[in-house]
C-alpha atoms as a PDB file:
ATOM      1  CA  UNK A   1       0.000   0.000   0.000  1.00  0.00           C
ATOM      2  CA  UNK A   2       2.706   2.768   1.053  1.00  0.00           C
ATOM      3  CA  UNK A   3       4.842   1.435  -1.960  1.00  0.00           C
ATOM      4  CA  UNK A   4       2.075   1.879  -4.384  1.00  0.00           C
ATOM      5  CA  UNK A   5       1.200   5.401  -2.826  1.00  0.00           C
ATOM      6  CA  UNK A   6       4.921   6.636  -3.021  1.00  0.00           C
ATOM      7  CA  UNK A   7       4.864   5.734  -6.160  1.00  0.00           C
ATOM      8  CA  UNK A   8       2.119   7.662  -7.330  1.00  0.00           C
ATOM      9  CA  UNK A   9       3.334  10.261  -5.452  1.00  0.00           C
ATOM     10  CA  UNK A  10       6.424  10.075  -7.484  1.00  0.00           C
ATOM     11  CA  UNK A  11       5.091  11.150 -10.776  1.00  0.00           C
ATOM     12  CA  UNK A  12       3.796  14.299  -9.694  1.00  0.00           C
ATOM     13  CA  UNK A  13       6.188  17.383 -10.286  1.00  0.00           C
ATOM     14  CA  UNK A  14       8.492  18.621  -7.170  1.00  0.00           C
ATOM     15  CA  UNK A  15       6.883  22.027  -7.170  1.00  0.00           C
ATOM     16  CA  UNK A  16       3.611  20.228  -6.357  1.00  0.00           C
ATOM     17  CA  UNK A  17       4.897  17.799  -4.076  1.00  0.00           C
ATOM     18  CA  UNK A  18       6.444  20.702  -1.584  1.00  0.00           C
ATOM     19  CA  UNK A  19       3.318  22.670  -1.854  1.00  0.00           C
ATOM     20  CA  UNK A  20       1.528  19.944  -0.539  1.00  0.00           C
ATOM     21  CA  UNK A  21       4.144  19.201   1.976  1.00  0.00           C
ATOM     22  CA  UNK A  22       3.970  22.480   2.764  1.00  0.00           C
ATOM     23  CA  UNK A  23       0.317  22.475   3.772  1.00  0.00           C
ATOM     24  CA  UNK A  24       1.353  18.899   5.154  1.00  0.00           C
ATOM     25  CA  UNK A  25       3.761  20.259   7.822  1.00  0.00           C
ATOM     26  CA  UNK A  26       1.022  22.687   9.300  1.00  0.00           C
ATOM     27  CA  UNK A  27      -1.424  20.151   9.560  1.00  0.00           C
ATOM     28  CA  UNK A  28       0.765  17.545  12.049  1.00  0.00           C
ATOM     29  CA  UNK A  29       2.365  20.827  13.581  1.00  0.00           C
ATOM     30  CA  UNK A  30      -1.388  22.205  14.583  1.00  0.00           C
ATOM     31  CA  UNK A  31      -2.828  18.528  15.247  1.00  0.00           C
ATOM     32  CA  UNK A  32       0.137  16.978  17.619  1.00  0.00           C
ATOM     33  CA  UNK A  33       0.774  18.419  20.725  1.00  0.00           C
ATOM     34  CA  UNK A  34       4.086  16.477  21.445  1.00  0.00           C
ATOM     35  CA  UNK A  35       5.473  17.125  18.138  1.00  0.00           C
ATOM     36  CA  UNK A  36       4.627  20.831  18.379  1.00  0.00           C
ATOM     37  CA  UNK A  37       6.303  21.131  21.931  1.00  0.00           C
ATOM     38  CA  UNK A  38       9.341  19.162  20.693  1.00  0.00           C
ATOM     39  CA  UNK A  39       9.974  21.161  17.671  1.00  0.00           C
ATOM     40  CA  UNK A  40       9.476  24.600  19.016  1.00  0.00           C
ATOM     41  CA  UNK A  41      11.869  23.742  22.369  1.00  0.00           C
ATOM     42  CA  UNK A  42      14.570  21.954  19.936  1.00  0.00           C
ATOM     43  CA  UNK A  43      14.398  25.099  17.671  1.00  0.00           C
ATOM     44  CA  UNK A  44      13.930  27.503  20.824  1.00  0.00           C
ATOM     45  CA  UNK A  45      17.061  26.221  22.389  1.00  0.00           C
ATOM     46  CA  UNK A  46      18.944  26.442  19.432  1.00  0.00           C
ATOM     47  CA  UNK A  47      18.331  29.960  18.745  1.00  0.00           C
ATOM     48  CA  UNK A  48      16.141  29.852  15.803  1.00  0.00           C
ATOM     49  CA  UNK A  49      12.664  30.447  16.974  1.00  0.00           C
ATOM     50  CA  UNK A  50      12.462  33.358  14.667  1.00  0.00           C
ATOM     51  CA  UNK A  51      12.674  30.622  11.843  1.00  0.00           C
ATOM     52  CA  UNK A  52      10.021  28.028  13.272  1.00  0.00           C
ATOM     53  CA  UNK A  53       7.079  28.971  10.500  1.00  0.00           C
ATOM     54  CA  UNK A  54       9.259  28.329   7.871  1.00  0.00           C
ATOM     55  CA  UNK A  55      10.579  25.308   9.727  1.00  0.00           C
ATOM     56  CA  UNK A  56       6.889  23.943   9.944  1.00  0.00           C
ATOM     57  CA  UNK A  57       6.724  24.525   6.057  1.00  0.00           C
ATOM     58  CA  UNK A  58      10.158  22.301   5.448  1.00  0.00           C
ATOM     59  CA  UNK A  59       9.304  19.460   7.604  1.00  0.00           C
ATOM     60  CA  UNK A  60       6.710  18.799   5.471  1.00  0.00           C
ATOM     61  CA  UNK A  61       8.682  19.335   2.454  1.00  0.00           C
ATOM     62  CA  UNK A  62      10.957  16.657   3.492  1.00  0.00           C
ATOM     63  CA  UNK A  63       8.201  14.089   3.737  1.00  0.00           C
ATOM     64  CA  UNK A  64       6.358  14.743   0.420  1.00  0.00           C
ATOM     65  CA  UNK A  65       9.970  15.372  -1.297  1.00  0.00           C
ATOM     66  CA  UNK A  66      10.789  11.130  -0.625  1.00  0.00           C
ATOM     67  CA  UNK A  67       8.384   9.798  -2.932  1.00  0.00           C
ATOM     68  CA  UNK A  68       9.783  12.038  -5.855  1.00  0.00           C
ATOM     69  CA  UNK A  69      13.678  11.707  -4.158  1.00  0.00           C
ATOM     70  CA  UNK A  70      13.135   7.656  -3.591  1.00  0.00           C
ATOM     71  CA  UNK A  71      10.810   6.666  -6.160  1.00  0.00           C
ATOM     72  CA  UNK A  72      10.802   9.020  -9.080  1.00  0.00           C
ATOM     73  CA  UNK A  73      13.695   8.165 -12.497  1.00  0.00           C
ATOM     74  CA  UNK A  74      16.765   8.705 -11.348  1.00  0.00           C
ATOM     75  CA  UNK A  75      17.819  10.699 -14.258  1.00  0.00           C
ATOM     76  CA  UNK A  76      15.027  12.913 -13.012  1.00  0.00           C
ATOM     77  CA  UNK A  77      15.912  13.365  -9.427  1.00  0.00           C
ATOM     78  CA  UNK A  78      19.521  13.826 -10.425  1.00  0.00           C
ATOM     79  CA  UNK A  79      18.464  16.806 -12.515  1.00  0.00           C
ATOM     80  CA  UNK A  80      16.874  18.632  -9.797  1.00  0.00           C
ATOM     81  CA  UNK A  81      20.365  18.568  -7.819  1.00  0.00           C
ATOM     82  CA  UNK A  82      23.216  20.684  -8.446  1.00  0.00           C
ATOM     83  CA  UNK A  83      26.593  21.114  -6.677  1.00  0.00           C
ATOM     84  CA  UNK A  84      28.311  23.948  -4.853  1.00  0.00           C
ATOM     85  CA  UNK A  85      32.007  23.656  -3.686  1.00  0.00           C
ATOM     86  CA  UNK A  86      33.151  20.111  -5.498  1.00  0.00           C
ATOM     87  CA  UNK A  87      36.668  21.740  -5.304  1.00  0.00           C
ATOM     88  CA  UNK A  88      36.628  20.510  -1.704  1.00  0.00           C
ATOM     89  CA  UNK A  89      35.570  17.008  -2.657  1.00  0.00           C
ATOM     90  CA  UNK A  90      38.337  16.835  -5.410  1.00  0.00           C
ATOM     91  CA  UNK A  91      41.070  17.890  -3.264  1.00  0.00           C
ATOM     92  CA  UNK A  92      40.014  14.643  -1.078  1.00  0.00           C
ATOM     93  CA  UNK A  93      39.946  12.790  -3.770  1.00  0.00           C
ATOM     94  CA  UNK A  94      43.312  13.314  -5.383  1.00  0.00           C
ATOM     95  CA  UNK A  95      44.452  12.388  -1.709  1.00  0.00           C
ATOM     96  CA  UNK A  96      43.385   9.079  -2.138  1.00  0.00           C
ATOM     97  CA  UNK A  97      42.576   8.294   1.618  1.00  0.00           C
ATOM     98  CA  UNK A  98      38.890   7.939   1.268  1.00  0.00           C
ATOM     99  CA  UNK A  99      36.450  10.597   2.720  1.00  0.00           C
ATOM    100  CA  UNK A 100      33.768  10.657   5.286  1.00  0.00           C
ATOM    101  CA  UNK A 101      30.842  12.545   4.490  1.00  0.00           C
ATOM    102  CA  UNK A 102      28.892  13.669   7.513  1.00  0.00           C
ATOM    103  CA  UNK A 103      25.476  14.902   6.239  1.00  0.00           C
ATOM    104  CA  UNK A 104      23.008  15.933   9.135  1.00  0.00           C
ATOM    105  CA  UNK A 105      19.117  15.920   9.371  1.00  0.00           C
ATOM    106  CA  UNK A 106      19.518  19.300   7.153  1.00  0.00           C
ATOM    107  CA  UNK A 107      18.005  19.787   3.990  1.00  0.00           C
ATOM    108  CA  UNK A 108      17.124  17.112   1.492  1.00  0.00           C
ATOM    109  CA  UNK A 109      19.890  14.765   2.764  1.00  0.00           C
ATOM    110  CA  UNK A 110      18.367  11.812   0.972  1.00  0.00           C
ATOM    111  CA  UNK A 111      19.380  13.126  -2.540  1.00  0.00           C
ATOM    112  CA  UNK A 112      22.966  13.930  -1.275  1.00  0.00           C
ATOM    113  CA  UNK A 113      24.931  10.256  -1.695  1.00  0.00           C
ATOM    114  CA  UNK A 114      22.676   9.834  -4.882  1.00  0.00           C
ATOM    115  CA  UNK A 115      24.034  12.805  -6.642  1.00  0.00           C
ATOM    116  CA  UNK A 116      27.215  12.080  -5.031  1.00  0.00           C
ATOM    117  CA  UNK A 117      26.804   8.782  -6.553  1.00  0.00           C
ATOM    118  CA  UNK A 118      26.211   9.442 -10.169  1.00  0.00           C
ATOM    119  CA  UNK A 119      29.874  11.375 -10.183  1.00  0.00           C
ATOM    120  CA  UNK A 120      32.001   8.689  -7.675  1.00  0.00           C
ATOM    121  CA  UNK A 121      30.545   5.757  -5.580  1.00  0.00           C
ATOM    122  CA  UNK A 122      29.822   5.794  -2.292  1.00  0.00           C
ATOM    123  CA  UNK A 123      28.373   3.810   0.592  1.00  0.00           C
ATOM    124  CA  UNK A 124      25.964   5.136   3.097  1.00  0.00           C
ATOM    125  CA  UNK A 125      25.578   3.619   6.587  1.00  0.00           C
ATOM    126  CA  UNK A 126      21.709   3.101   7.206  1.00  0.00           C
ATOM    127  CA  UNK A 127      19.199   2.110   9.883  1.00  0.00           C
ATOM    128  CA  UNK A 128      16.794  -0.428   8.384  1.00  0.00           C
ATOM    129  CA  UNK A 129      12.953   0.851   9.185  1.00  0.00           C
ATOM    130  CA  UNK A 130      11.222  -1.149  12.069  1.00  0.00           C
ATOM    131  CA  UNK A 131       8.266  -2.248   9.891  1.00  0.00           C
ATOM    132  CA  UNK A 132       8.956  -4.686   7.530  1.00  0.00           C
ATOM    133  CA  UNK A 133       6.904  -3.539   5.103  1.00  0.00           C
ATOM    134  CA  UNK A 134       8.915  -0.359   4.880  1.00  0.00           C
ATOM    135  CA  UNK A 135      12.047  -2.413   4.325  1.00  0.00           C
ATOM    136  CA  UNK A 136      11.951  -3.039   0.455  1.00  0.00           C
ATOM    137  CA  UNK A 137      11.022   0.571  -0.372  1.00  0.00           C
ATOM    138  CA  UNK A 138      13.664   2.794   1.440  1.00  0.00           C
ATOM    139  CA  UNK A 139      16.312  -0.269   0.898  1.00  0.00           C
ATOM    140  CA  UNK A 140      15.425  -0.236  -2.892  1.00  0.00           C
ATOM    141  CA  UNK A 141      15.337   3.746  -3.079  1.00  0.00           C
ATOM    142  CA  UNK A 142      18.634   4.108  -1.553  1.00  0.00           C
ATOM    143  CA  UNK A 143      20.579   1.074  -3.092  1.00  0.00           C
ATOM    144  CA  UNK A 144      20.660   3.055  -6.990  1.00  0.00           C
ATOM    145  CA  UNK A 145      23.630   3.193  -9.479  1.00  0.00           C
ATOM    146  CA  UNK A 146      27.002   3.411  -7.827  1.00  0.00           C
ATOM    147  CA  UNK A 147      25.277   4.077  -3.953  1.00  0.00           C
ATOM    148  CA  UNK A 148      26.030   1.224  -1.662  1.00  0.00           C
ATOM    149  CA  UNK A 149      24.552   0.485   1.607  1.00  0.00           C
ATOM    150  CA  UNK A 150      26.049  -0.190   5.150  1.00  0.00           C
ATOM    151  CA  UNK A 151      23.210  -1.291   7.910  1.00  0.00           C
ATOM    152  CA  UNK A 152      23.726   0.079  11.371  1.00  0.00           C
ATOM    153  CA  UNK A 153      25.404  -3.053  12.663  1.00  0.00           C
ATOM    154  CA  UNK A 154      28.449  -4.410  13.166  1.00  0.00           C
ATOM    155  CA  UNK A 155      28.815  -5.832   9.872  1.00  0.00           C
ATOM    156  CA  UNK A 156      28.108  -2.507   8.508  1.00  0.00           C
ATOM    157  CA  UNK A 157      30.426  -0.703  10.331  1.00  0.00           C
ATOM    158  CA  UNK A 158      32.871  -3.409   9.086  1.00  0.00           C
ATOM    159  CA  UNK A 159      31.751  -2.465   5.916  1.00  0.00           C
ATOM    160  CA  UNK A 160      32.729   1.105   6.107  1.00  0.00           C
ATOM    161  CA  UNK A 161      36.360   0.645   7.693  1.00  0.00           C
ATOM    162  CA  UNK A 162      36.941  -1.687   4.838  1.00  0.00           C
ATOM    163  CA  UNK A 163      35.725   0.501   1.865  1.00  0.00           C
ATOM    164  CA  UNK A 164      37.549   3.534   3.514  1.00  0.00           C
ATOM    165  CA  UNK A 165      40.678   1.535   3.301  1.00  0.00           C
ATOM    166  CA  UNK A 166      40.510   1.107   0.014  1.00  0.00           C
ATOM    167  CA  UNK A 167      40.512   4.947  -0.371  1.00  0.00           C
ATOM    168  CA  UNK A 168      36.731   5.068  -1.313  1.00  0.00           C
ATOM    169  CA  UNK A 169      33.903   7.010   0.133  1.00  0.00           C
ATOM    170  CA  UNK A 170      31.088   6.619   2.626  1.00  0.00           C
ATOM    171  CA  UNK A 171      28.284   8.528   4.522  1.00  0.00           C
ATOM    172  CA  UNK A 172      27.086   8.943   7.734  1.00  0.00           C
ATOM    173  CA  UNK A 173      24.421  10.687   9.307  1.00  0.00           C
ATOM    174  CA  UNK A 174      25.804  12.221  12.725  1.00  0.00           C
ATOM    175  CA  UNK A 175      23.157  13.388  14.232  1.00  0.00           C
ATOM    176  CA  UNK A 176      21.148  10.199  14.505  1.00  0.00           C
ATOM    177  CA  UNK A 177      20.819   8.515  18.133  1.00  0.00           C
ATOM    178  CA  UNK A 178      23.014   5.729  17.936  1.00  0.00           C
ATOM    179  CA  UNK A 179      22.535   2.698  20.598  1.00  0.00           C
ATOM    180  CA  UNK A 180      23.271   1.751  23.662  1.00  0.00           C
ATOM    181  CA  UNK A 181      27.278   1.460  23.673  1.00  0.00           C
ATOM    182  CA  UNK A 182      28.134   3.589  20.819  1.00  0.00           C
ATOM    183  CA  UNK A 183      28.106   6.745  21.644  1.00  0.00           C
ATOM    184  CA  UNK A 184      28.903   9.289  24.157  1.00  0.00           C
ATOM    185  CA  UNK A 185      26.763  12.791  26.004  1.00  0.00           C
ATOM    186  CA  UNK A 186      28.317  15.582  24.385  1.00  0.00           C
ATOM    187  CA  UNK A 187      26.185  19.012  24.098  1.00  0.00           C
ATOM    188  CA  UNK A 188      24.534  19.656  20.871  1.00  0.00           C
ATOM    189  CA  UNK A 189      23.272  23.164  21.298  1.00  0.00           C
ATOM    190  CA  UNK A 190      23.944  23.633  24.709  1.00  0.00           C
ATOM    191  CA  UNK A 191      22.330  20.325  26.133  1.00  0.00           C
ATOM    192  CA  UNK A 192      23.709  16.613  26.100  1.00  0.00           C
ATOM    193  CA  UNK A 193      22.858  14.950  22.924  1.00  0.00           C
ATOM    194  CA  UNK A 194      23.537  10.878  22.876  1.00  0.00           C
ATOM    195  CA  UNK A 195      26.321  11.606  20.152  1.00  0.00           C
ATOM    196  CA  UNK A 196      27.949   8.256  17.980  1.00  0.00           C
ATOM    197  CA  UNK A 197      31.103   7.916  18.559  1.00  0.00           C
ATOM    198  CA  UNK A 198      31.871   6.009  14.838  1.00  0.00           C
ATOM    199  CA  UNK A 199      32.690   9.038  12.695  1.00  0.00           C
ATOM    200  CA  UNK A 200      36.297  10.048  15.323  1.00  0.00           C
ATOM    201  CA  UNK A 201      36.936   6.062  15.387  1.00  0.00           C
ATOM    202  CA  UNK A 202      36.628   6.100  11.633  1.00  0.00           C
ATOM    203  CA  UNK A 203      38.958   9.249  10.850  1.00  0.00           C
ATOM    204  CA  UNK A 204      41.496   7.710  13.817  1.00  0.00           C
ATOM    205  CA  UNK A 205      41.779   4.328  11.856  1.00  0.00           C
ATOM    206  CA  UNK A 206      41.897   5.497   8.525  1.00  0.00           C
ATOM    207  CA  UNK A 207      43.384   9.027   8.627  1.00  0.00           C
ATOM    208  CA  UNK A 208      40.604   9.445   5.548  1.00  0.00           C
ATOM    209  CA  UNK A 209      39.598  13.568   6.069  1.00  0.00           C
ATOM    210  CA  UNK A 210      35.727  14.409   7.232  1.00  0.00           C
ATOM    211  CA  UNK A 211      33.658  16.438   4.792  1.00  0.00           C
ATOM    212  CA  UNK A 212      30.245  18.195   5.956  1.00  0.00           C
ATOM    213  CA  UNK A 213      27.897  17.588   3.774  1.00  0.00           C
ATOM    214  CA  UNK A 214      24.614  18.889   3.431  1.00  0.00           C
ATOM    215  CA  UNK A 215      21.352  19.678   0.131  1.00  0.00           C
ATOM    216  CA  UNK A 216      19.831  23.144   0.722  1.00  0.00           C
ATOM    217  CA  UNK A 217      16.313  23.181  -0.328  1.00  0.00           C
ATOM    218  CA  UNK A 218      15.434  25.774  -3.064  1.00  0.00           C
ATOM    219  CA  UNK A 219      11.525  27.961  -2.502  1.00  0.00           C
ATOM    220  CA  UNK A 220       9.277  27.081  -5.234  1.00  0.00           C
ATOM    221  CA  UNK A 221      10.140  23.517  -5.807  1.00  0.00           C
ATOM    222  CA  UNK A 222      13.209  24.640  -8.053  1.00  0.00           C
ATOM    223  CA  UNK A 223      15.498  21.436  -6.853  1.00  0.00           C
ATOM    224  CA  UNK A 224      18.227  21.298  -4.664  1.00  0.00           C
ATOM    225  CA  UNK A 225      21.972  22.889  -4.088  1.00  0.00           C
ATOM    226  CA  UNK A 226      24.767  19.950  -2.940  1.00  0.00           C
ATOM    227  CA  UNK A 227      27.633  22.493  -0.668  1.00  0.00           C
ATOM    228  CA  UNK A 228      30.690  20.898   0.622  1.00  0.00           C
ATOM    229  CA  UNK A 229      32.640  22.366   3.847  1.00  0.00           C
ATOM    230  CA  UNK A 230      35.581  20.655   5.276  1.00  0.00           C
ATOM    231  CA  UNK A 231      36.246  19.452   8.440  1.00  0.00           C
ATOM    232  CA  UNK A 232      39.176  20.863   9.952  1.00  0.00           C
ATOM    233  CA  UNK A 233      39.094  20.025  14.108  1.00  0.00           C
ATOM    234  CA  UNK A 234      41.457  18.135  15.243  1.00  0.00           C
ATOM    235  CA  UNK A 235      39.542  14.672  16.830  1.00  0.00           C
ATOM    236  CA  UNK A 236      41.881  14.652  19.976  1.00  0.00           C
ATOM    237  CA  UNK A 237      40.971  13.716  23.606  1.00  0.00           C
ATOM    238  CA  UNK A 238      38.398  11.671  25.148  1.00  0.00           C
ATOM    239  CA  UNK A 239      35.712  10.528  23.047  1.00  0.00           C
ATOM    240  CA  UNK A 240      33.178  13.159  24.905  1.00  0.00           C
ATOM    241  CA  UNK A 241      35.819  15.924  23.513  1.00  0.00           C
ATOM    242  CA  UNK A 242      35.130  14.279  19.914  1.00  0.00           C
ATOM    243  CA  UNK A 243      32.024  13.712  19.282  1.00  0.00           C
ATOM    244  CA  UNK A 244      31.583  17.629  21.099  1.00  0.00           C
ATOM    245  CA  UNK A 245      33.906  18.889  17.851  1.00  0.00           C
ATOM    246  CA  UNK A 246      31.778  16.998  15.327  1.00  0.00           C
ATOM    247  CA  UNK A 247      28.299  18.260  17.051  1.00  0.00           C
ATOM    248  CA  UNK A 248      29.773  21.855  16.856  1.00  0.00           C
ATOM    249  CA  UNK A 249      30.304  21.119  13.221  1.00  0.00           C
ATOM    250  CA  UNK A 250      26.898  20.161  12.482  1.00  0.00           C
ATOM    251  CA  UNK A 251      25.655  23.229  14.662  1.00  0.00           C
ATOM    252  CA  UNK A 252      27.594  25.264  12.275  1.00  0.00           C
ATOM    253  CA  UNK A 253      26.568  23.723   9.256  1.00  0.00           C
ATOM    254  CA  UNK A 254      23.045  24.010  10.399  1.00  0.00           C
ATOM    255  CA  UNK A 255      23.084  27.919  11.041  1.00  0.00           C
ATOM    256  CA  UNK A 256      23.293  27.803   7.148  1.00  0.00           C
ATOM    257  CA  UNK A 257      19.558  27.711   6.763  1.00  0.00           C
ATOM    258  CA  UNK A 258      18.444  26.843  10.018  1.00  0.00           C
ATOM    259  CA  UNK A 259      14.964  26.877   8.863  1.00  0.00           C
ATOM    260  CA  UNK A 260      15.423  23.311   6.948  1.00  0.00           C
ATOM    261  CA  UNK A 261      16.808  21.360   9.639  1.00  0.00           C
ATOM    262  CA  UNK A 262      14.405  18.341  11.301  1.00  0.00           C
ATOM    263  CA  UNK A 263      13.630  19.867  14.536  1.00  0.00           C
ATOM    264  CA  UNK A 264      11.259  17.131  15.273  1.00  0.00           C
ATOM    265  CA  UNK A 265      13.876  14.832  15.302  1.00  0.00           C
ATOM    266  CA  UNK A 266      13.851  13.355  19.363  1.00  0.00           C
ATOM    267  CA  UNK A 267      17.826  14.178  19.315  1.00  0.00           C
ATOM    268  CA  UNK A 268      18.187  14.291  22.936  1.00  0.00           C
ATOM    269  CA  UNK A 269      16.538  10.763  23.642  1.00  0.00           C
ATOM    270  CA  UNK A 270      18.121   8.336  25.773  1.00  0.00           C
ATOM    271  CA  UNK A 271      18.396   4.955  23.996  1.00  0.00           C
ATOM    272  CA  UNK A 272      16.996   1.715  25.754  1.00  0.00           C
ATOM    273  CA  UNK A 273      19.614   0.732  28.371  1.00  0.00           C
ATOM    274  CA  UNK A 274      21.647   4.151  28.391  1.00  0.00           C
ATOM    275  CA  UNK A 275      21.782   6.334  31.820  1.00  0.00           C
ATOM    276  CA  UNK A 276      21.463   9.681  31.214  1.00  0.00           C
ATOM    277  CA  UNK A 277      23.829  12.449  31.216  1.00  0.00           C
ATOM    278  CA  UNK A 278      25.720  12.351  34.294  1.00  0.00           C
ATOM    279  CA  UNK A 279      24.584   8.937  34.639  1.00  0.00           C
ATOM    280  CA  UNK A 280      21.069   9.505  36.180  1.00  0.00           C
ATOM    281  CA  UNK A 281      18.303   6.620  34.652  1.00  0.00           C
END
């Protein structure tokens, strides 16, 4: 059923598609009370309250945007994507070390390792969905042309040390909750965010250089701009002191156009069998 409706979703133009989402990202904003308090205190705390309507409008953007990003020709999704700042991607390249792309909750990040895809592969590290029936959509959407897939297991993190030693790419989202074990509380925005610990471990092993990545929405359904920024910290100290200089490069990517990252997203959960921050359950 949600297969057949993504893909008739799929056909109709982008334009359309974030117009409805549009509308779409009012309606859960008005009718859910928890995800209303959650996104305005994320976004409050961050600074960006000023930006919340517009935030409401691109939350619902990103959910109409995956049938068309997931579903739609990929000749035709690739057209709506163009790229800023390759220069810094090159330079990597030529290094021949690999690269780590770090791509937060910002923007259209789903069409990011696709277009990144159709120029060099790369493999993305992935948390299969919980319903089954979910499985052979975003698993089909994702695995396209040269874009492999790493699940969010051992295996898969195997996966990534192994293609990063052969001086190829891979993705990672940074600023999704990882589980209990692998990751630290480091303050993202001024409060302790469960932060993965993977990316430093990665960049230790390998020596392969971190890219922020992120695909800035354009108004009026015009597509999508790819930009590039590198990742210049040093990864030194205690985990905690990582995984703080990676969240304080996603909170600087993400004052780029505040307005499109996924406040709703439950960032400062506790995972199932974690203590808090400071250790309190």
């Amino acid at each position: 059923m949600l297969v057949s409706l993504f893909r008739l979703l799929s056909g109709l133009p982008l334009p359309v598609l974030h117009g409805l989402g549009s509308a779409l990202g009012w309606l859960v904003y008005l009718a859910s009370p928890s995800y209303r308090r959650r996104m305005k205190d994320n976004i409050g705390r961050a600074g960006y309250a000023g930006s919340l309507s517009a935030a409401i409008s691109e939350a619902g953007k990103n959910i109409l945007e995956l049938p068309f990003v997931w579903c739609a020709r990929p000749e035709r999704v690739l057209a709506t994507a163009c790229i800023e700042d390759w220069d810094v991607v090159q330079s990597a390249l030529d290094a021949k070390r690999g690269i780590i792309f770090l791509t937060p909750h910002l923007g259209c990040f789903e069409i990011l390792a696709q277009k990144v895809a159709s120029i060099v592969p790369v493999t993305v590290m992935y948390r299969p969905p919980k319903k089954s029936a979910l499985k052979p959509l975003v698993e089909d959407a994702r695995a396209r042309n040269n874009l492999g897939l790493a699940p969010a297991t051992l295996s898969g993190v195997r996966t990534l040390l192994k293609t990063l030693k052969q001086g190829k790419l891979i993705g990672i989202l940074p600023d999704q909750v990882p589980q209990e074990g692998e990751g630290v509380w480091a303050d993202f925005f001024g409060k302790p965010a469960y932060t993965m610990t993977l990316p430093a471990k990665l960049q230790q092993m390998t020596g392969a250089p971190i890219i922020l990545s992120y695909a800035q929405r354009l108004p009026g359904g015009k597509g999508f701009v790819l930009r590039f920024v590198r990742f210049d910290d040093e990864l030194t100290g205690t985990p905690e002191q990582q995984a703080r200089a990676i969240n304080a490069g996603m909170e600087a990517l993400i004052a780029r156009c505040p307005s499109q990252y996924f406040w709703s997203y439950n960032r400062y959960k506790a995972p199932d069998g974690v203590a808090g921050p400071g250790g309190e359950q």
